[in-house]
PDB file of N, CA and C in Angstrom:
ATOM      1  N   UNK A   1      -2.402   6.879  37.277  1.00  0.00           N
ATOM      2  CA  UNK A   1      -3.343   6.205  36.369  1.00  0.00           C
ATOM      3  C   UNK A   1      -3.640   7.082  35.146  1.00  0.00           C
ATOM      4  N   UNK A   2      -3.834   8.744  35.277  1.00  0.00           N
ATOM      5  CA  UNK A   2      -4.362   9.697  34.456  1.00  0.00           C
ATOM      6  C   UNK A   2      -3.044   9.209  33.272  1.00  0.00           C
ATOM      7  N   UNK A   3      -1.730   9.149  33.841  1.00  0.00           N
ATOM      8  CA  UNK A   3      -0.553   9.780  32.840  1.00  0.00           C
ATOM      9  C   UNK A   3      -0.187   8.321  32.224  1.00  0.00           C
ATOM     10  N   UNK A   4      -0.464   6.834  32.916  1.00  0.00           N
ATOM     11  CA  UNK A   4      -0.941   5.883  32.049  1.00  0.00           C
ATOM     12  C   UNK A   4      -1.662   6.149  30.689  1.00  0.00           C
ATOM     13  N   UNK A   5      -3.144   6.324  30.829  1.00  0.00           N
ATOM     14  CA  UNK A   5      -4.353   6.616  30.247  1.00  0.00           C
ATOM     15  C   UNK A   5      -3.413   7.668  28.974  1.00  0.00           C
ATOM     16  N   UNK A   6      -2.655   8.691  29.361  1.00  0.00           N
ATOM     17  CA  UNK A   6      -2.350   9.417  28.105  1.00  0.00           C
ATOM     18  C   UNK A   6      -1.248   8.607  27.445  1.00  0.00           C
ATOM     19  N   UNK A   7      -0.236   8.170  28.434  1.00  0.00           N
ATOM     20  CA  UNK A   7       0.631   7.804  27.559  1.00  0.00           C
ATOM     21  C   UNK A   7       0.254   6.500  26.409  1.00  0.00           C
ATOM     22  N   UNK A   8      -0.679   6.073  27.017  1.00  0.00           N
ATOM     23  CA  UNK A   8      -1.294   4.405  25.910  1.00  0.00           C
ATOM     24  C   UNK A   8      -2.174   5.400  24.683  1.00  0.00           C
ATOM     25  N   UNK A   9      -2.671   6.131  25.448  1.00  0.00           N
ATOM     26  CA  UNK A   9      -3.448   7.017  24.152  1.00  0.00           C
ATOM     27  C   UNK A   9      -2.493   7.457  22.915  1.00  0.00           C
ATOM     28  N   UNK A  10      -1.415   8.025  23.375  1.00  0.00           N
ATOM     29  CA  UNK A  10      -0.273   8.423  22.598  1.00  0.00           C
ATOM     30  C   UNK A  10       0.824   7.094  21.535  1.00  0.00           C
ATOM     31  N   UNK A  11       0.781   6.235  22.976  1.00  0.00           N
ATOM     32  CA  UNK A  11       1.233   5.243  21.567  1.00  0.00           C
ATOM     33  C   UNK A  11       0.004   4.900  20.714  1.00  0.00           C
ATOM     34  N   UNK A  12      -0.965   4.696  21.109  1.00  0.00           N
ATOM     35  CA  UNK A  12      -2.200   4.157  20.463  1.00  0.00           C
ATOM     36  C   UNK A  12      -2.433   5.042  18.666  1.00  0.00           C
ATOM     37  N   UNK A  13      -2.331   6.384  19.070  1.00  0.00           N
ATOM     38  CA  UNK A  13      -2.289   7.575  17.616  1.00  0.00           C
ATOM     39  C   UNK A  13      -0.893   7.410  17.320  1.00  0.00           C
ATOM     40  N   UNK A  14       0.097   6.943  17.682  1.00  0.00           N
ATOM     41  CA  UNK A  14       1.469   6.955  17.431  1.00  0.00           C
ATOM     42  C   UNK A  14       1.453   5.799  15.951  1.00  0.00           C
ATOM     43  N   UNK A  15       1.319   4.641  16.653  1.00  0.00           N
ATOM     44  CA  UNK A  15       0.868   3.367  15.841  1.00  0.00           C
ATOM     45  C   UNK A  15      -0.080   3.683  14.686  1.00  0.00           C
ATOM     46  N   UNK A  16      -1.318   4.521  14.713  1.00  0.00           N
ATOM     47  CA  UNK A  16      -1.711   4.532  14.059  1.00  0.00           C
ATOM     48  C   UNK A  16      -1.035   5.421  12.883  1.00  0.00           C
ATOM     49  N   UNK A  17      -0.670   5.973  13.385  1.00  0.00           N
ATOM     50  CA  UNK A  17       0.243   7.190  12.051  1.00  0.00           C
ATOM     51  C   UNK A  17       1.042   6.742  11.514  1.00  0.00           C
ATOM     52  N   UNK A  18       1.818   5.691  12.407  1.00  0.00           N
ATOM     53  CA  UNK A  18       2.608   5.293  11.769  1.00  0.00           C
ATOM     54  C   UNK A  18       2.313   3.772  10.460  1.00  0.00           C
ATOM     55  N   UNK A  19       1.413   3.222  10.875  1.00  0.00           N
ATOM     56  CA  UNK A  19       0.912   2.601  10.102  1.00  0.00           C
ATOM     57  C   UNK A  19      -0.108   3.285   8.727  1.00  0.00           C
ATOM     58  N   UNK A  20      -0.516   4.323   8.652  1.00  0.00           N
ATOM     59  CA  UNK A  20      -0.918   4.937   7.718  1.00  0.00           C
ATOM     60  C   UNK A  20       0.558   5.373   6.960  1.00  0.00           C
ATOM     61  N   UNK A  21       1.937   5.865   7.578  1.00  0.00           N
ATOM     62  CA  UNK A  21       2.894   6.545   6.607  1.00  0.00           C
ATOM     63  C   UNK A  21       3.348   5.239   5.788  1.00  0.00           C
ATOM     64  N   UNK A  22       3.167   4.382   6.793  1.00  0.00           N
ATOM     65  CA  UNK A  22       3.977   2.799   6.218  1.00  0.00           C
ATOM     66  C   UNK A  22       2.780   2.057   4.721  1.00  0.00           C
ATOM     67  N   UNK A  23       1.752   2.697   5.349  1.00  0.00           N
ATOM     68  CA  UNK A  23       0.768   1.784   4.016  1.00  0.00           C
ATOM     69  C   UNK A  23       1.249   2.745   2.515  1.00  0.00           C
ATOM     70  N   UNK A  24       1.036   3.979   2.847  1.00  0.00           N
ATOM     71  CA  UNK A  24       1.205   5.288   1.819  1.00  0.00           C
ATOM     72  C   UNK A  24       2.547   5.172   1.215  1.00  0.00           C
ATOM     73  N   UNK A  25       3.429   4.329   1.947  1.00  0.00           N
ATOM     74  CA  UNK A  25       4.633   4.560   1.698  1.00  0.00           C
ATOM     75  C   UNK A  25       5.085   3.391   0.537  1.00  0.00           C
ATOM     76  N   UNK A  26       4.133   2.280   1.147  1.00  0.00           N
ATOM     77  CA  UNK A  26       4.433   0.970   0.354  1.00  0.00           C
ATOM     78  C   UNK A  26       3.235   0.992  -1.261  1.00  0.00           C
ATOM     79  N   UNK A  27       2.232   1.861  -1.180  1.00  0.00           N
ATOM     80  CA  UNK A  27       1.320   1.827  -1.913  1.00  0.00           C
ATOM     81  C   UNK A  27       1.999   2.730  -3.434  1.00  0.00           C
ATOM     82  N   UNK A  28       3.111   3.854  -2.481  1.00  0.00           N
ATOM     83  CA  UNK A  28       3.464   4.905  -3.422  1.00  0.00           C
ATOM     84  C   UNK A  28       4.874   3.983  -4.080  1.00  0.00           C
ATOM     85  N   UNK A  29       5.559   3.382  -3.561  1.00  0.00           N
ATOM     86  CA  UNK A  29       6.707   2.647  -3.805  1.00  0.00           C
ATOM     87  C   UNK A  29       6.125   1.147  -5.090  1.00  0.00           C
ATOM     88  N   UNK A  30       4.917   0.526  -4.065  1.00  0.00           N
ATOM     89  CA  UNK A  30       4.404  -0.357  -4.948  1.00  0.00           C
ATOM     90  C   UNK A  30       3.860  -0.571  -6.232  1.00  0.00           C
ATOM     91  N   UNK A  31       3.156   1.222  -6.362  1.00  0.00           N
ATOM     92  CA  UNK A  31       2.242   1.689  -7.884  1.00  0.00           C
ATOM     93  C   UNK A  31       2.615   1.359  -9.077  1.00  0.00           C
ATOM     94  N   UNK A  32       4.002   2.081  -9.249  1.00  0.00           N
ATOM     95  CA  UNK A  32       4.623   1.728 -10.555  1.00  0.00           C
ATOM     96  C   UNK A  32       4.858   0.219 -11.176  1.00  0.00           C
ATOM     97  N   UNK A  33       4.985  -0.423 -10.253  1.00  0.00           N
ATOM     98  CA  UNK A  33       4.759  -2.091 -10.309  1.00  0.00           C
ATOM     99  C   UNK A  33       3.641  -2.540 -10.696  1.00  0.00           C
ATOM    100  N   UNK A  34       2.642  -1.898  -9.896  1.00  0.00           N
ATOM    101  CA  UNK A  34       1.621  -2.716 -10.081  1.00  0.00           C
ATOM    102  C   UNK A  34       1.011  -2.560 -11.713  1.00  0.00           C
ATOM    103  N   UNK A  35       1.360  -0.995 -11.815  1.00  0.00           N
ATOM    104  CA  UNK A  35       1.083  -0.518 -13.043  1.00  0.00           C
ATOM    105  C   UNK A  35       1.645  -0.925 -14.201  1.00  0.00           C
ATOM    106  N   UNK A  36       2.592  -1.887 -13.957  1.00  0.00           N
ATOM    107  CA  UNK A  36       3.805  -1.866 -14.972  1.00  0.00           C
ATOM    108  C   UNK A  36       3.235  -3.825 -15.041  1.00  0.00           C
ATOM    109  N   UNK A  37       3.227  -4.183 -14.169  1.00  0.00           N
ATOM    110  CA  UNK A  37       2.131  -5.522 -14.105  1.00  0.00           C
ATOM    111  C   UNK A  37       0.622  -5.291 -14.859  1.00  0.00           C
ATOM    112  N   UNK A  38      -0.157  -4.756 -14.505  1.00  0.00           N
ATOM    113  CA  UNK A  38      -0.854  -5.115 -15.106  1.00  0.00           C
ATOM    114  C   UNK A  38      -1.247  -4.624 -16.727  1.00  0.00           C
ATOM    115  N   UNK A  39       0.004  -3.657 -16.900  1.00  0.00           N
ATOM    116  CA  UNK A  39       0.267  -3.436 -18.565  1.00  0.00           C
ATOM    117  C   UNK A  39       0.672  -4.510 -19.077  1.00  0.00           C
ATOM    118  N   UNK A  40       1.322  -5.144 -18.702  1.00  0.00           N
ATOM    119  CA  UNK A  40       2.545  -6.117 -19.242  1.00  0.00           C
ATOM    120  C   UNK A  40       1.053  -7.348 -19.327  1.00  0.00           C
ATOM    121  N   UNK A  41       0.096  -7.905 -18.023  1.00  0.00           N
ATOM    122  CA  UNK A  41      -0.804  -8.966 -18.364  1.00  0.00           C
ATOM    123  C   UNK A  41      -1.645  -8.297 -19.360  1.00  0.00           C
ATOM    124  N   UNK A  42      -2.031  -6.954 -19.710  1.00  0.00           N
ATOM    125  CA  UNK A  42      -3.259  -6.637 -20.845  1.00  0.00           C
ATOM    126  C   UNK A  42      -2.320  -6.938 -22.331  1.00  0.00           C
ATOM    127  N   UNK A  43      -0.894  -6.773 -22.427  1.00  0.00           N
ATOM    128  CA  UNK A  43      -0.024  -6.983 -23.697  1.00  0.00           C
ATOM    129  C   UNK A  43      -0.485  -8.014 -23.739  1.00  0.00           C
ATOM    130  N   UNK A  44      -0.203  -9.135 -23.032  1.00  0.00           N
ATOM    131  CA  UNK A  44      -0.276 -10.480 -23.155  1.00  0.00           C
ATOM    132  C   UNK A  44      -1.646 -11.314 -23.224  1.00  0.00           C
ATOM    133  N   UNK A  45      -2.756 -10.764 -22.762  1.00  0.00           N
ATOM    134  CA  UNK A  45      -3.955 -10.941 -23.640  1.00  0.00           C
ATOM    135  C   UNK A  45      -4.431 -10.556 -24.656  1.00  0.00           C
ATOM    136  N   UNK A  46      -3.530  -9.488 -25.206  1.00  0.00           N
ATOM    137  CA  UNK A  46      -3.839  -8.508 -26.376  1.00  0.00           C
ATOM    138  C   UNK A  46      -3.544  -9.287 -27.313  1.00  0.00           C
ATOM    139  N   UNK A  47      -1.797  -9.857 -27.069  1.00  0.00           N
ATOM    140  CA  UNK A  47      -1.354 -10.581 -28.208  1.00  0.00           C
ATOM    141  C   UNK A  47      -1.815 -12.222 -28.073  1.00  0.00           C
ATOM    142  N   UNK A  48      -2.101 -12.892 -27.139  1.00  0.00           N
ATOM    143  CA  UNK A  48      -3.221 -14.212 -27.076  1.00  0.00           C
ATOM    144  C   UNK A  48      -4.235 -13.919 -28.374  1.00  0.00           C
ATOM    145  N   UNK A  49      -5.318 -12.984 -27.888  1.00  0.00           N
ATOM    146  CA  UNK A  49      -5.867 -12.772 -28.651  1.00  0.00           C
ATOM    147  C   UNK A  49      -5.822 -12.529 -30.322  1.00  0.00           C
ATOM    148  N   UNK A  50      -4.929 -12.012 -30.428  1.00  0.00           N
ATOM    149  CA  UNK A  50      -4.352 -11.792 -31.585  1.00  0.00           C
ATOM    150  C   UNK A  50      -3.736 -13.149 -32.796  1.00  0.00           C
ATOM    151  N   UNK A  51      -2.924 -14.013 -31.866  1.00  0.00           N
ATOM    152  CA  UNK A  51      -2.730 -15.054 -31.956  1.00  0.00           C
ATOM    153  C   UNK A  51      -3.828 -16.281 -32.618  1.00  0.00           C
ATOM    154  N   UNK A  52      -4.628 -16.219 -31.916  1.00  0.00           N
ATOM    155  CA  UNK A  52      -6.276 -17.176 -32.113  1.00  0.00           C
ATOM    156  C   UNK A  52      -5.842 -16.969 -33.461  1.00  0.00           C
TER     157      UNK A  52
END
């Protein structure tokens, strides 16, 4: 029962790590996008505006 109890503990921090490398991983991969998005929507209200 004890070596149950560790081994679920172990996947339990396993999962979790691994879901933190996977968020960090998609956040660091995703940035430049997002960054590159929401430059590209402020151009395009810039020049809306401009437009009027």
């Amino acid at each position: 029962m004890q070596l149950y109890i560790n081994f679920a503990t172990k996947i339990k921090s396993r999962t979790k790590f691994d879901i933190r490398f996977l968020f960090i991983a998609i956040s660091t991969i995703s940035y430049p996008a997002i960054l590159q998005l929401n430059l590209k929507r402020g151009y395009n209200r810039k020049r809306q505006y401009e437009l009027q």
